[in-house]
N, C-alpha and C. Protein backbone atom coordinates (compact mmCIF):
# COMPACT_ATOMS: atom_id res chain seq x y z
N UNK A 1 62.78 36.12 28.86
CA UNK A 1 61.34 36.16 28.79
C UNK A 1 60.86 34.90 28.07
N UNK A 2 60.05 34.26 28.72
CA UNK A 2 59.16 33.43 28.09
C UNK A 2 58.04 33.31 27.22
N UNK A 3 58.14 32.77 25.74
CA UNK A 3 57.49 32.74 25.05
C UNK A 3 55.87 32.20 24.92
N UNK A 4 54.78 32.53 25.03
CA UNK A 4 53.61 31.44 25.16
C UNK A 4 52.79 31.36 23.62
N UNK A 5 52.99 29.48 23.99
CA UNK A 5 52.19 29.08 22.66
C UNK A 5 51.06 29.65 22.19
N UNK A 6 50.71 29.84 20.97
CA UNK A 6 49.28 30.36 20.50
C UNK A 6 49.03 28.97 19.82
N UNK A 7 48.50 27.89 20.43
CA UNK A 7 47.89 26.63 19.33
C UNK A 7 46.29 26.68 19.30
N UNK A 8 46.39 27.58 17.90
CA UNK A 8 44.90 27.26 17.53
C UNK A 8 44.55 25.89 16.83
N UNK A 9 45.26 24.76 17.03
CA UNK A 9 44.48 23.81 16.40
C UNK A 9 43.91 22.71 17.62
N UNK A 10 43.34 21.84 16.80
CA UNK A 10 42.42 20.74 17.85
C UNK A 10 43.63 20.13 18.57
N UNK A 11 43.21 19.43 19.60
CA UNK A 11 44.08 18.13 20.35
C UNK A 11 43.14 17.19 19.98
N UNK A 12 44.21 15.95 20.10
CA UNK A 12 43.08 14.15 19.19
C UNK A 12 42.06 14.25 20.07
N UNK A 13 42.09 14.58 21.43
CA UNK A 13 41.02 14.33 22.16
C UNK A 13 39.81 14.94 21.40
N UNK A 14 39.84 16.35 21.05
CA UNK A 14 38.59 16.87 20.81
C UNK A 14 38.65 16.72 19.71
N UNK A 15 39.18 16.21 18.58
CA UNK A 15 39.04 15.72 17.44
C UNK A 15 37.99 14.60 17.33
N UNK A 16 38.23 13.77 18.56
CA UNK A 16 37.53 12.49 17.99
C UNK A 16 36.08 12.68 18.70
N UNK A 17 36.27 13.79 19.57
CA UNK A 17 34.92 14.38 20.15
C UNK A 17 33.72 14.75 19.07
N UNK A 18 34.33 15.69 18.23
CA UNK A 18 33.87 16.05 16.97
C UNK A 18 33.36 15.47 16.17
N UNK A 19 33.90 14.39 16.06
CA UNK A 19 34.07 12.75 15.50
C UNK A 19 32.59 12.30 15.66
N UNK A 20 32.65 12.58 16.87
CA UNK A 20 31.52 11.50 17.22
C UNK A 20 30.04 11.98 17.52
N UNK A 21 30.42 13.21 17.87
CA UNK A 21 28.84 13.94 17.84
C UNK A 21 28.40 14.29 16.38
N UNK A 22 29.59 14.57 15.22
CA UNK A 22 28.97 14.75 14.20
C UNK A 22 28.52 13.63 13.55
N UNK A 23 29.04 12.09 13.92
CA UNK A 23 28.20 10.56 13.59
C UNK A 23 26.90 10.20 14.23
N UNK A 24 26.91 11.07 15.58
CA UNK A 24 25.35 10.86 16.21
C UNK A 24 24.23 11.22 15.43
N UNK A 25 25.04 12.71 14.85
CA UNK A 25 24.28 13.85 14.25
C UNK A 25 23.81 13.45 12.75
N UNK A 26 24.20 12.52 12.04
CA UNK A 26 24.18 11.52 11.00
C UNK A 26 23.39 10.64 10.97
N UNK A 27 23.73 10.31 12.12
CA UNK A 27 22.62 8.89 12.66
C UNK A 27 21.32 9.06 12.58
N UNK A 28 21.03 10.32 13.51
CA UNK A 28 19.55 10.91 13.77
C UNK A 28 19.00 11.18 12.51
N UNK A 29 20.03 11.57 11.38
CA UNK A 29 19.50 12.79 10.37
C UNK A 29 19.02 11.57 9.60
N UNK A 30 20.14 10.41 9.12
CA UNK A 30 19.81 9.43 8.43
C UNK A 30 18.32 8.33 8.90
N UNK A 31 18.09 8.47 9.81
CA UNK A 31 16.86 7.83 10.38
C UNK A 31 15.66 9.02 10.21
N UNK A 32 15.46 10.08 10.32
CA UNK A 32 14.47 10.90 10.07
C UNK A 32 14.45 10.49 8.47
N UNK A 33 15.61 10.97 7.71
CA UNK A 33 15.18 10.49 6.17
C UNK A 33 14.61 9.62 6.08
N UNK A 34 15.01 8.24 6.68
CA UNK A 34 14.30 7.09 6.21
C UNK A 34 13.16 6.93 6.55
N UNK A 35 12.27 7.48 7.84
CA UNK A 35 11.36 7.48 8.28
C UNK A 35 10.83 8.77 7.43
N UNK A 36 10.57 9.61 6.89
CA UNK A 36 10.17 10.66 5.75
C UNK A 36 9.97 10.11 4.65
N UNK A 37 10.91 9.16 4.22
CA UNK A 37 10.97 8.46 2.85
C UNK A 37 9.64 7.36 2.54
N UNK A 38 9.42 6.48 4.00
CA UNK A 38 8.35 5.71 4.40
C UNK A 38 6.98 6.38 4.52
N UNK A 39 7.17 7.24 4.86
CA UNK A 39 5.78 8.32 5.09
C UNK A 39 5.14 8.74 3.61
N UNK A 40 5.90 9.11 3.15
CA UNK A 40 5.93 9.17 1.90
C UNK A 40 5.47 8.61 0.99
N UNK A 41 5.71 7.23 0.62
CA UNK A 41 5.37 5.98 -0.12
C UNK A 41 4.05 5.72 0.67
N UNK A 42 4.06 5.56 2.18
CA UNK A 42 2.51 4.97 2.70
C UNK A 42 1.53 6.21 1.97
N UNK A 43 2.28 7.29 2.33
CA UNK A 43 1.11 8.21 1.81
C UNK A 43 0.50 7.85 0.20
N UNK A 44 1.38 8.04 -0.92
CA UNK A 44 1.39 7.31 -2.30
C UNK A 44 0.92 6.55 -2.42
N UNK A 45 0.63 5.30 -1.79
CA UNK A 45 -0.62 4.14 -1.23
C UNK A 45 -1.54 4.35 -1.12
N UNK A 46 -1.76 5.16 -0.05
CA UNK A 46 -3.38 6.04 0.59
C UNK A 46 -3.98 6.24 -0.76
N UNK A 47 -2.80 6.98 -1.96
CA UNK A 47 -3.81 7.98 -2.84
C UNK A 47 -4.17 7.05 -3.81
N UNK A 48 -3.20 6.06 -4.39
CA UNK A 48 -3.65 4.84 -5.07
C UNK A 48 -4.97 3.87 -4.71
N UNK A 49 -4.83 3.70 -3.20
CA UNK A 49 -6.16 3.18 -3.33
C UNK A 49 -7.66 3.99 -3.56
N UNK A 50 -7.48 5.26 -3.11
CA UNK A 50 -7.99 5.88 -2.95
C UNK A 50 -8.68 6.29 -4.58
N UNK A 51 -7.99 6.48 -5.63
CA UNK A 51 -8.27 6.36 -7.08
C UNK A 51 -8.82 4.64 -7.28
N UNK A 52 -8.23 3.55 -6.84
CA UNK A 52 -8.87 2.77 -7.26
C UNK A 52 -10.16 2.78 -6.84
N UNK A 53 -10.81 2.86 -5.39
CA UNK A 53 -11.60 3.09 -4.67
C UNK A 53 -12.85 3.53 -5.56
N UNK A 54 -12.54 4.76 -6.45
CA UNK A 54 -13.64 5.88 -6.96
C UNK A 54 -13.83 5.25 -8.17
N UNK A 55 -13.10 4.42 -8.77
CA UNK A 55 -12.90 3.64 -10.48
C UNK A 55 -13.76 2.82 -9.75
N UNK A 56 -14.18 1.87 -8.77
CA UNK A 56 -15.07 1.33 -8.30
C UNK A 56 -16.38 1.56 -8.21
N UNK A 57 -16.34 3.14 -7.14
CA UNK A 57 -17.98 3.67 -6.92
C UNK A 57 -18.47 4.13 -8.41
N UNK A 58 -17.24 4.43 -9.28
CA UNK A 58 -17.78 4.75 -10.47
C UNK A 58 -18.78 3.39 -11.26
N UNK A 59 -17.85 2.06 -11.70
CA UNK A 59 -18.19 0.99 -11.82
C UNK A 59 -19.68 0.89 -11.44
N UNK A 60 -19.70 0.56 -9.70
CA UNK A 60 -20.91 0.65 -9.08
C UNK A 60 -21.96 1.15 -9.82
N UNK A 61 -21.80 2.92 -9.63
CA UNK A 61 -22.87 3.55 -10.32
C UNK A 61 -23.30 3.30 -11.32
N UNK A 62 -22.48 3.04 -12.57
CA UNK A 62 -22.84 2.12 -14.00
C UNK A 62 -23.82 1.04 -13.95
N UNK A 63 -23.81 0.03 -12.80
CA UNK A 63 -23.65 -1.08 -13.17
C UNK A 63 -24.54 -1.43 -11.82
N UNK A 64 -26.11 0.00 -11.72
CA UNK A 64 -26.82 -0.88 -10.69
C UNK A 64 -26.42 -1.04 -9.08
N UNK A 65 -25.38 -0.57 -9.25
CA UNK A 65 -24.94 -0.96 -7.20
C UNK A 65 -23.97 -1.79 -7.28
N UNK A 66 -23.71 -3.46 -8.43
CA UNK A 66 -23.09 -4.22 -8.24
C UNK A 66 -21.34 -3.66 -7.94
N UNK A 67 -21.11 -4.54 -7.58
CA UNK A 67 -19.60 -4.28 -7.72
C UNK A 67 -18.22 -4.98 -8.47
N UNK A 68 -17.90 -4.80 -9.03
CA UNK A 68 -16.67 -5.42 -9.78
C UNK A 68 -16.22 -6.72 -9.24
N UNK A 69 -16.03 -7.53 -10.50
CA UNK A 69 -16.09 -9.22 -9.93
C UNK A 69 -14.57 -9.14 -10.28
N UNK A 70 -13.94 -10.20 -9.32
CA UNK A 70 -12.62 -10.74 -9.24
C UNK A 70 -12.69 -12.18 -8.53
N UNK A 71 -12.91 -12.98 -9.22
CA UNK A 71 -12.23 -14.63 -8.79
C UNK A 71 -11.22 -15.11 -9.54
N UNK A 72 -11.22 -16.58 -9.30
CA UNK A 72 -10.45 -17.31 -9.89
C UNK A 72 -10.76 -17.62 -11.46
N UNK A 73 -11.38 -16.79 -11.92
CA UNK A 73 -11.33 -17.69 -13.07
C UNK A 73 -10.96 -16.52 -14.38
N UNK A 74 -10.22 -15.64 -13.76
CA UNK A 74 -9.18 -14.60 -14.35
C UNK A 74 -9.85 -13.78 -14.56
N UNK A 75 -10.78 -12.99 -13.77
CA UNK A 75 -11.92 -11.63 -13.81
C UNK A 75 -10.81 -10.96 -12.79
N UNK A 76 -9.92 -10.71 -12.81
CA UNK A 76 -9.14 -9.86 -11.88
C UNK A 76 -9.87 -8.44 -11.97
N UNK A 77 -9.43 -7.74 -10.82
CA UNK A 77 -10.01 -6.39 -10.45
C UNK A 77 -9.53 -5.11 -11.45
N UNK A 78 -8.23 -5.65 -12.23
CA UNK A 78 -7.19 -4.57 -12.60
C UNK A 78 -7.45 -4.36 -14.26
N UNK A 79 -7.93 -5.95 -14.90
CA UNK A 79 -8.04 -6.23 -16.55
C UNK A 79 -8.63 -5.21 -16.93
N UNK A 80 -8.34 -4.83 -18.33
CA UNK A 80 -8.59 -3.53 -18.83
C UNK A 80 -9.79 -3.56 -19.89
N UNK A 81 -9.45 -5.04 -20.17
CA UNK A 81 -10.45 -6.46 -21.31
C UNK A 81 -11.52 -6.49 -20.97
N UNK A 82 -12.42 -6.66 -19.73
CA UNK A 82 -13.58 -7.06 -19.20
C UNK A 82 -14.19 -6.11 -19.16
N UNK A 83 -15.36 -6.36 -18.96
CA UNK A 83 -16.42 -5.17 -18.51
C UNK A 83 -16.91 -4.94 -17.50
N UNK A 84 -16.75 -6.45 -16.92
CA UNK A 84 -16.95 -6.29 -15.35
C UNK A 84 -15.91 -6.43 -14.57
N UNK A 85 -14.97 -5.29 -14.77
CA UNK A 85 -13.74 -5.31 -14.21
C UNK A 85 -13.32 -3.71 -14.09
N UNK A 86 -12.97 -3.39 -13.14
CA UNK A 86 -12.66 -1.89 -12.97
C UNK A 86 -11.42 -1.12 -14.05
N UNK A 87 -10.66 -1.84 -14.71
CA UNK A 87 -9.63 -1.53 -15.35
C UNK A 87 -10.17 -1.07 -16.26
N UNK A 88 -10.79 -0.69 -16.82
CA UNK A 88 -11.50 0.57 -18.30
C UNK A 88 -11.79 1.68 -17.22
N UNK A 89 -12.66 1.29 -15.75
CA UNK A 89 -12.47 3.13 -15.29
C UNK A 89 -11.23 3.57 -14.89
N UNK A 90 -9.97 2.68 -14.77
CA UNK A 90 -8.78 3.08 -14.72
C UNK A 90 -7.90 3.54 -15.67
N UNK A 91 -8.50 3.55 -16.91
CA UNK A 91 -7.79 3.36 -18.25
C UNK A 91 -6.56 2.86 -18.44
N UNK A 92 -7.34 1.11 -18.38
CA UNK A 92 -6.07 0.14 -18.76
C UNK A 92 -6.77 -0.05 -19.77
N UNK A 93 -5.90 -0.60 -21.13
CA UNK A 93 -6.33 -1.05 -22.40
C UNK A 93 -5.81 -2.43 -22.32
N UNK A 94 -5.30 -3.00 -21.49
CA UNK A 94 -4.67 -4.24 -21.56
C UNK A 94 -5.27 -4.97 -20.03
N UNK A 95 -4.67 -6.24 -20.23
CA UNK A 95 -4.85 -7.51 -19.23
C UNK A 95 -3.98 -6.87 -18.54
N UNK A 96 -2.57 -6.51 -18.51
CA UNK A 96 -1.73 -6.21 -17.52
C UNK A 96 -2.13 -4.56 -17.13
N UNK A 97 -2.05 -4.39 -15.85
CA UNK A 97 -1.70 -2.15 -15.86
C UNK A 97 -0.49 -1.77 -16.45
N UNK A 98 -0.36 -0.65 -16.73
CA UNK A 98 1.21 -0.41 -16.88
C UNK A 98 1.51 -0.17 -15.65
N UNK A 99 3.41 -0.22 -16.12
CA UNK A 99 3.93 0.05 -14.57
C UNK A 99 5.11 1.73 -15.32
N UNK A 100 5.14 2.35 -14.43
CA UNK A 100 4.46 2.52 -13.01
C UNK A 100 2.83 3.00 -12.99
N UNK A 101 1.96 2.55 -11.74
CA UNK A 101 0.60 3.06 -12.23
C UNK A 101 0.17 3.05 -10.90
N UNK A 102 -1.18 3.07 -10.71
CA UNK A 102 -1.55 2.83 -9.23
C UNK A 102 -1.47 1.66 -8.87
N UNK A 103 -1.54 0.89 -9.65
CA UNK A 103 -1.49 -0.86 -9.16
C UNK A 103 -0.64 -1.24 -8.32
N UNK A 104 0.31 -0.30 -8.06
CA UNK A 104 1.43 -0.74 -7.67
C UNK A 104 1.71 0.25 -6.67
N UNK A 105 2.05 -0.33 -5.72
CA UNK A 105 2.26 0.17 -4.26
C UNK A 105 3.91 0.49 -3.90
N UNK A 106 3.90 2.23 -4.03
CA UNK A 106 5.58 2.45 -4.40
C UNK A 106 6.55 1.78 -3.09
N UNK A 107 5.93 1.45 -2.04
CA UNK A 107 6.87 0.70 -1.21
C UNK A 107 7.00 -0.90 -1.29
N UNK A 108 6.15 -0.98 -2.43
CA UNK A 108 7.04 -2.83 -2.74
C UNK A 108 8.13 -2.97 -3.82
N UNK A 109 8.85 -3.11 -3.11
CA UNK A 109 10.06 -3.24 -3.86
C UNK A 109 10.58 -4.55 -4.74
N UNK A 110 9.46 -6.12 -4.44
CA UNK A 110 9.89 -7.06 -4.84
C UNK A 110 9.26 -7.19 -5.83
N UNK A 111 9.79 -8.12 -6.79
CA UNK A 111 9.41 -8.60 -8.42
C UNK A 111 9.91 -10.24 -8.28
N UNK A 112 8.24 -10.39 -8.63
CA UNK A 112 8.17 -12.17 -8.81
C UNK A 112 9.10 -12.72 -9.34
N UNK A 113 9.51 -13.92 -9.10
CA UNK A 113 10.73 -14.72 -9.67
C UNK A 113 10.09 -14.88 -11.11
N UNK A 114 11.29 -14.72 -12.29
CA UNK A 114 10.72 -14.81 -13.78
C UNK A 114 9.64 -13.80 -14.28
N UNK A 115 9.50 -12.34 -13.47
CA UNK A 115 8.42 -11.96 -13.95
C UNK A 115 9.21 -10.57 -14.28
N UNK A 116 8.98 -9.98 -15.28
CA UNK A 116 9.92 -8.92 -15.94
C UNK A 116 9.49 -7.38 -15.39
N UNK A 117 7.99 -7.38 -14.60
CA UNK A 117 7.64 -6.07 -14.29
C UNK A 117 7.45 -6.47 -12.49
N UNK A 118 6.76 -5.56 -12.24
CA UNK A 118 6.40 -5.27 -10.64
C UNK A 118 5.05 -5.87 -10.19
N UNK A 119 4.84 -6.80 -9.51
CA UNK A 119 4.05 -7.53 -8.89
C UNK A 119 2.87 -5.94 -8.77
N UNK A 120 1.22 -6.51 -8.74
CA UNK A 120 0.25 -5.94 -8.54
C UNK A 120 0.39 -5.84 -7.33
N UNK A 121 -0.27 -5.02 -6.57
CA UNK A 121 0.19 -4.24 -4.73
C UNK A 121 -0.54 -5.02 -4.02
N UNK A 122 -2.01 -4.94 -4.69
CA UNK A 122 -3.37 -4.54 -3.74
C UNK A 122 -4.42 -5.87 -4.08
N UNK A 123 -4.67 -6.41 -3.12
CA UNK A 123 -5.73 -7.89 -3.53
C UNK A 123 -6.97 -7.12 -2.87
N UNK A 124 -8.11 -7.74 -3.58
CA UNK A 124 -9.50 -7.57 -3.45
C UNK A 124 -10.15 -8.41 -2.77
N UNK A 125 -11.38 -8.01 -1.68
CA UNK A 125 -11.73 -8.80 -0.73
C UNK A 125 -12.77 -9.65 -1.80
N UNK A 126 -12.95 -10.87 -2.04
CA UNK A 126 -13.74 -11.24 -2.84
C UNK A 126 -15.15 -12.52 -2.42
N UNK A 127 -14.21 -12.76 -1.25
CA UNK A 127 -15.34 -13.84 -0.13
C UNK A 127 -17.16 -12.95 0.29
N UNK A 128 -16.71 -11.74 0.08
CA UNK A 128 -18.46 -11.14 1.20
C UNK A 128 -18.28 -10.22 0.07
N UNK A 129 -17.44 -10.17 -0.98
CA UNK A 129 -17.76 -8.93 -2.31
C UNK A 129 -18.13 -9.35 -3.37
N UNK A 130 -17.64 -8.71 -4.09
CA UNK A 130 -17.21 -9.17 -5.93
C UNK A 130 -18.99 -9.01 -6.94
N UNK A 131 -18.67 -10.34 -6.96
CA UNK A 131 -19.83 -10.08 -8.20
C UNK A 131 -21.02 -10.99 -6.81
N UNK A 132 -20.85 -10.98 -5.88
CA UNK A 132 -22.16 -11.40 -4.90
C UNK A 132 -22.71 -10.27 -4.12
N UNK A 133 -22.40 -9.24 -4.51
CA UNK A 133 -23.24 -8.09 -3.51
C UNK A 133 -23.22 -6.62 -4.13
N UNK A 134 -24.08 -6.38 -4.09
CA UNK A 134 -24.38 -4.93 -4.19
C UNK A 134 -23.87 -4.07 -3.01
N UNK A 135 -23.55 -2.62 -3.50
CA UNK A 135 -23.38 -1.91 -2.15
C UNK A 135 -24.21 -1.53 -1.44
N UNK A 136 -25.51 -1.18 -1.68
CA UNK A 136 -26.09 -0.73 -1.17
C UNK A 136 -26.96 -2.28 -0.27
N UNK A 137 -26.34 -3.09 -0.02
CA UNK A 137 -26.98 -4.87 0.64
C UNK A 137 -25.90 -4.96 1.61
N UNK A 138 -24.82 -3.78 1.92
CA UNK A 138 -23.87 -3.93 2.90
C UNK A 138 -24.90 -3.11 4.08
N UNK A 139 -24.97 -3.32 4.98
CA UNK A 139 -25.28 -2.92 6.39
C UNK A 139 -24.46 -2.02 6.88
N UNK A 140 -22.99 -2.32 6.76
CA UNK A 140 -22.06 -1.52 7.40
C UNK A 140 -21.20 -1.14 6.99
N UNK A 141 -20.86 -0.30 5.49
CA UNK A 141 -20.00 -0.48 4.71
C UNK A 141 -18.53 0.19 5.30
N UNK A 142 -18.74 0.88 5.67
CA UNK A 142 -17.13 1.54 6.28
C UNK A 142 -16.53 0.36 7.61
N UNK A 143 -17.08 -0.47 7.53
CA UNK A 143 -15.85 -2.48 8.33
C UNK A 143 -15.94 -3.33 7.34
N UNK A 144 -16.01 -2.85 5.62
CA UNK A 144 -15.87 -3.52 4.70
C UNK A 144 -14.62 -3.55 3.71
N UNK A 145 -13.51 -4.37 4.17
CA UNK A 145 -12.40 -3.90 3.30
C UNK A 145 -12.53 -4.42 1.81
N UNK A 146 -12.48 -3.50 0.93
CA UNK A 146 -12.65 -4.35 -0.12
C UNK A 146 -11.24 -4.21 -1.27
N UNK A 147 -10.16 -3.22 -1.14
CA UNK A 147 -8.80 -3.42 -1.13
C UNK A 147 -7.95 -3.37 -0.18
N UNK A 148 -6.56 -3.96 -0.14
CA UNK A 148 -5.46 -3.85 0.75
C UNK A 148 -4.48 -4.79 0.45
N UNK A 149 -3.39 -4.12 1.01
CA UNK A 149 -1.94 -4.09 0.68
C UNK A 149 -1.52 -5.83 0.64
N UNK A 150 -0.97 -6.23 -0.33
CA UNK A 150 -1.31 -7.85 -0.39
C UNK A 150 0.54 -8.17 -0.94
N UNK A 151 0.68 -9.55 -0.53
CA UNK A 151 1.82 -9.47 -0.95
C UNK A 151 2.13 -9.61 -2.60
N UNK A 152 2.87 -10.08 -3.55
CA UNK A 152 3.27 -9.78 -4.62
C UNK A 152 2.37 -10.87 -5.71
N UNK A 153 1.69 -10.20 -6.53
CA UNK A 153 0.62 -10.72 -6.98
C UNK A 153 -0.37 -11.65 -6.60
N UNK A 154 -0.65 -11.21 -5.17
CA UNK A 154 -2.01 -11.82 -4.63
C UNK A 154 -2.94 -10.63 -4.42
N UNK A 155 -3.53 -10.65 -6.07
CA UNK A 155 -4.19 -9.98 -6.15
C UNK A 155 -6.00 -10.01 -5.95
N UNK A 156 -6.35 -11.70 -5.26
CA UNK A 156 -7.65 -12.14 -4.86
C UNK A 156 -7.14 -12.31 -3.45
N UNK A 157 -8.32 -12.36 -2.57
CA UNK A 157 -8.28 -12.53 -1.20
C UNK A 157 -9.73 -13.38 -1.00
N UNK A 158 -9.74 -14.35 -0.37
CA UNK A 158 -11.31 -14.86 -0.25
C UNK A 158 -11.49 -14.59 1.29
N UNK A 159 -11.39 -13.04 1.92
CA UNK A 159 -12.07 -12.72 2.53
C UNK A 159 -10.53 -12.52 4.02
N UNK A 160 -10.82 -11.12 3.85
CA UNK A 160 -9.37 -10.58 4.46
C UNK A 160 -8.71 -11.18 5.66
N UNK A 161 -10.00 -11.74 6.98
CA UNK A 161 -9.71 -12.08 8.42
C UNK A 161 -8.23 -13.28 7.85
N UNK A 162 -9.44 -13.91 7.39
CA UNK A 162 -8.81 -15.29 7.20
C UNK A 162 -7.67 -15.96 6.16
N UNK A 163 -7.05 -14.29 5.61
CA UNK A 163 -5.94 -14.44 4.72
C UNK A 163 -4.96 -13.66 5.50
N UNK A 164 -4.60 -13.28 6.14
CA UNK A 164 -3.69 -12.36 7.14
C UNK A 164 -2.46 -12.91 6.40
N UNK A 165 -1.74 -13.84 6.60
CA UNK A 165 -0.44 -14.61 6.00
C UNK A 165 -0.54 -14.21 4.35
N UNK A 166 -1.30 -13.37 3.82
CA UNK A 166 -1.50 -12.91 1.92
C UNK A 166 -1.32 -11.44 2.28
N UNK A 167 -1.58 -11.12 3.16
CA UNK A 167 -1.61 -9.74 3.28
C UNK A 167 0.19 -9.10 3.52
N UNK A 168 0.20 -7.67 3.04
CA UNK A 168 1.85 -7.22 2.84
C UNK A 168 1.40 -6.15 4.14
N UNK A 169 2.11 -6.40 5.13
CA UNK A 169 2.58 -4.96 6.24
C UNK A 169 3.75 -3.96 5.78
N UNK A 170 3.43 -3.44 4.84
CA UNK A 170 5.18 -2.66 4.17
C UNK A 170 4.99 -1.46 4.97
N UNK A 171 4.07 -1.14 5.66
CA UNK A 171 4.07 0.42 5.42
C UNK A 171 4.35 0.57 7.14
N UNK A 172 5.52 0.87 8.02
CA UNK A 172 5.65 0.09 9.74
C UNK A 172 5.13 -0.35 10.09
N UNK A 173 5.10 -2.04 9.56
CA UNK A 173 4.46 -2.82 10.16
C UNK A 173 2.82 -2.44 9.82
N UNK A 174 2.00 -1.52 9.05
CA UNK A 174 1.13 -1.86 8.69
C UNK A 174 0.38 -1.96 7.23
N UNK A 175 -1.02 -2.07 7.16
CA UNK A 175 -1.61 -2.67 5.74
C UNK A 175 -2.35 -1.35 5.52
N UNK A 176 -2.30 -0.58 4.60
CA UNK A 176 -3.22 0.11 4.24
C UNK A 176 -4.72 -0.80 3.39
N UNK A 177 -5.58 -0.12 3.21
CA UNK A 177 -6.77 -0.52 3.20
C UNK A 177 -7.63 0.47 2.76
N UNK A 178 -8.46 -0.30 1.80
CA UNK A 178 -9.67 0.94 1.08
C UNK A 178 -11.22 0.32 1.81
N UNK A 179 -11.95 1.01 1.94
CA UNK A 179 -13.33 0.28 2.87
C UNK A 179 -14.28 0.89 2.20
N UNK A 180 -15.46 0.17 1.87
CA UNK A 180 -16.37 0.63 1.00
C UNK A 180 -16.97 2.02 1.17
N UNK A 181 -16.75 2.34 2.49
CA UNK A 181 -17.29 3.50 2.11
C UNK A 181 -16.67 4.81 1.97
N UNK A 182 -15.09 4.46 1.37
CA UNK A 182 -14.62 5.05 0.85
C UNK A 182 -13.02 6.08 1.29
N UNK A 183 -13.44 5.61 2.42
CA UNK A 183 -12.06 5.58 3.58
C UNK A 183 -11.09 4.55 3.54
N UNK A 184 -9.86 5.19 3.86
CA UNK A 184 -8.92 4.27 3.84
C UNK A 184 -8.15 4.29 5.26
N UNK A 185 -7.18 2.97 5.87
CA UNK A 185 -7.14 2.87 7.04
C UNK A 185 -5.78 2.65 6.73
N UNK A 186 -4.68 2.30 7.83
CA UNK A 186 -3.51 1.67 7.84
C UNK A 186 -3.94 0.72 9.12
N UNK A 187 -3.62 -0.28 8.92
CA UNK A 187 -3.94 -1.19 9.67
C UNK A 187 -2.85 -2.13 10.34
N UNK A 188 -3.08 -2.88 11.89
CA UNK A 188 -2.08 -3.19 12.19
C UNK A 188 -2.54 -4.95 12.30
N UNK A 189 -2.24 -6.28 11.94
CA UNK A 189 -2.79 -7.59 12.23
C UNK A 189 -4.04 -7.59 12.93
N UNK A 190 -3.40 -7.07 13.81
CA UNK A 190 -4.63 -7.52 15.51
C UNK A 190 -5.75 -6.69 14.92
N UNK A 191 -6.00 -5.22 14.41
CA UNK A 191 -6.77 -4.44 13.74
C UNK A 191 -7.48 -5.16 12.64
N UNK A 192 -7.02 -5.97 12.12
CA UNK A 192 -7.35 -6.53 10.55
C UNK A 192 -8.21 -7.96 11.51
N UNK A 193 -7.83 -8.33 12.41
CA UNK A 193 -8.42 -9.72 12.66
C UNK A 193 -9.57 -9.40 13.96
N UNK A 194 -9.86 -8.42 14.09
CA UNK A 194 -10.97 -7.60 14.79
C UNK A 194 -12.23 -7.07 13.94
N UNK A 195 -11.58 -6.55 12.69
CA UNK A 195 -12.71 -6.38 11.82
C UNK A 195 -14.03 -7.41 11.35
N UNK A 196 -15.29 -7.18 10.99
CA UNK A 196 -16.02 -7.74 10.97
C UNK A 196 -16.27 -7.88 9.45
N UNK A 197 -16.74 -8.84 8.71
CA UNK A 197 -16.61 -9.23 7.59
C UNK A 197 -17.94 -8.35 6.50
N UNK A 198 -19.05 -8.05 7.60
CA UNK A 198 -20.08 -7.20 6.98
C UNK A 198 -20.56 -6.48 8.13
């Protein structure tokens, strides 16, 4: 009488079968994370500007309609020092924000050469804003960007069209954006160079 094998184990063939659908199965899983992880941070953006945004209309309301000045001559949007600077409705007590804070946009990952903290996120439209306009002298305030995603301490913009190459796409390929009237966008180049300046 003849004996018949009982082999309950794999053959290499379906071993490496196993192999390989459970690396597909990795693949997929590891790309949903990373795409979750991104969603994530853009979202964390949204809400940052979105607080800076209201430290603004707050500003505003104080201060007549005007709006918070940022040029060159170190009135940044963020200083905690000034008065005409949004950083007291943010409660900064200092020239710098702390980090971590909203200033900072959790999907930038780079830090200026020689600089010991995290580059500011977000530059201010300051060409058709700042200390030259009131809000209520905008016509169209929701095609008015007046923050967005900027690269690593370019924190002035003299007027968004025409800075595209200052601007940071971290978030797939796009720019989030705060608009005066209080909405925020993710934006893609061609989107940003369509917009109208007022």
């Amino acid at each position: 009488m003849r004996r018949i094998k009982n082999n309950m184990g794999f053959t290499m063939v379906e071993l490496l079968v196993c192999i390989s659908i459970l690396s597909i199965m990795m693949a997929f899983f590891c790309a949903a994370i990373k795409n979750a992880r991104g969603m994530a941070r853009s979202i964390a953006c949204v809400n940052n500007l979105k607080q800076i945004g209201l430290a603004t209309m707050l500003y505003s309301n104080d201060n007549e309609g005007w709006l918070p000045e940022s040029s060159g001559d170190g009135a940044y949007w963020y200083n905690g020092n000034r008065p005409n600077a949004i950083g007291r409705y943010l409660k900064y007590e200092t020239y710098w924000p702390p980090y971590p804070g909203i200033a900072y946009c959790p999907a930038e990952m780079t830090r200026p050469e020689g600089q010991s903290q995290k580059a500011i996120s977000y530059a201010m439209n300051y060409i058709t804003l700042g200390s030259y306009d009131r809000v209520d002298s905008l016509s169209q305030p929701s095609k008015v960007v007046f923050l967005i995603d900027s690269l690593p301490n370019q924190t002035t913009i003299r007027g968004v069209v025409d800075n595209l190459e200052r601007l940071s796409y971290r978030h797939n390929g796009k720019a989030n954006a705060w608009f005066l009237d209080g909405h925020v966008e993710s934006l893609e180049s061609i989107a940003i160079e369509l917009l109208q300046k007022k």
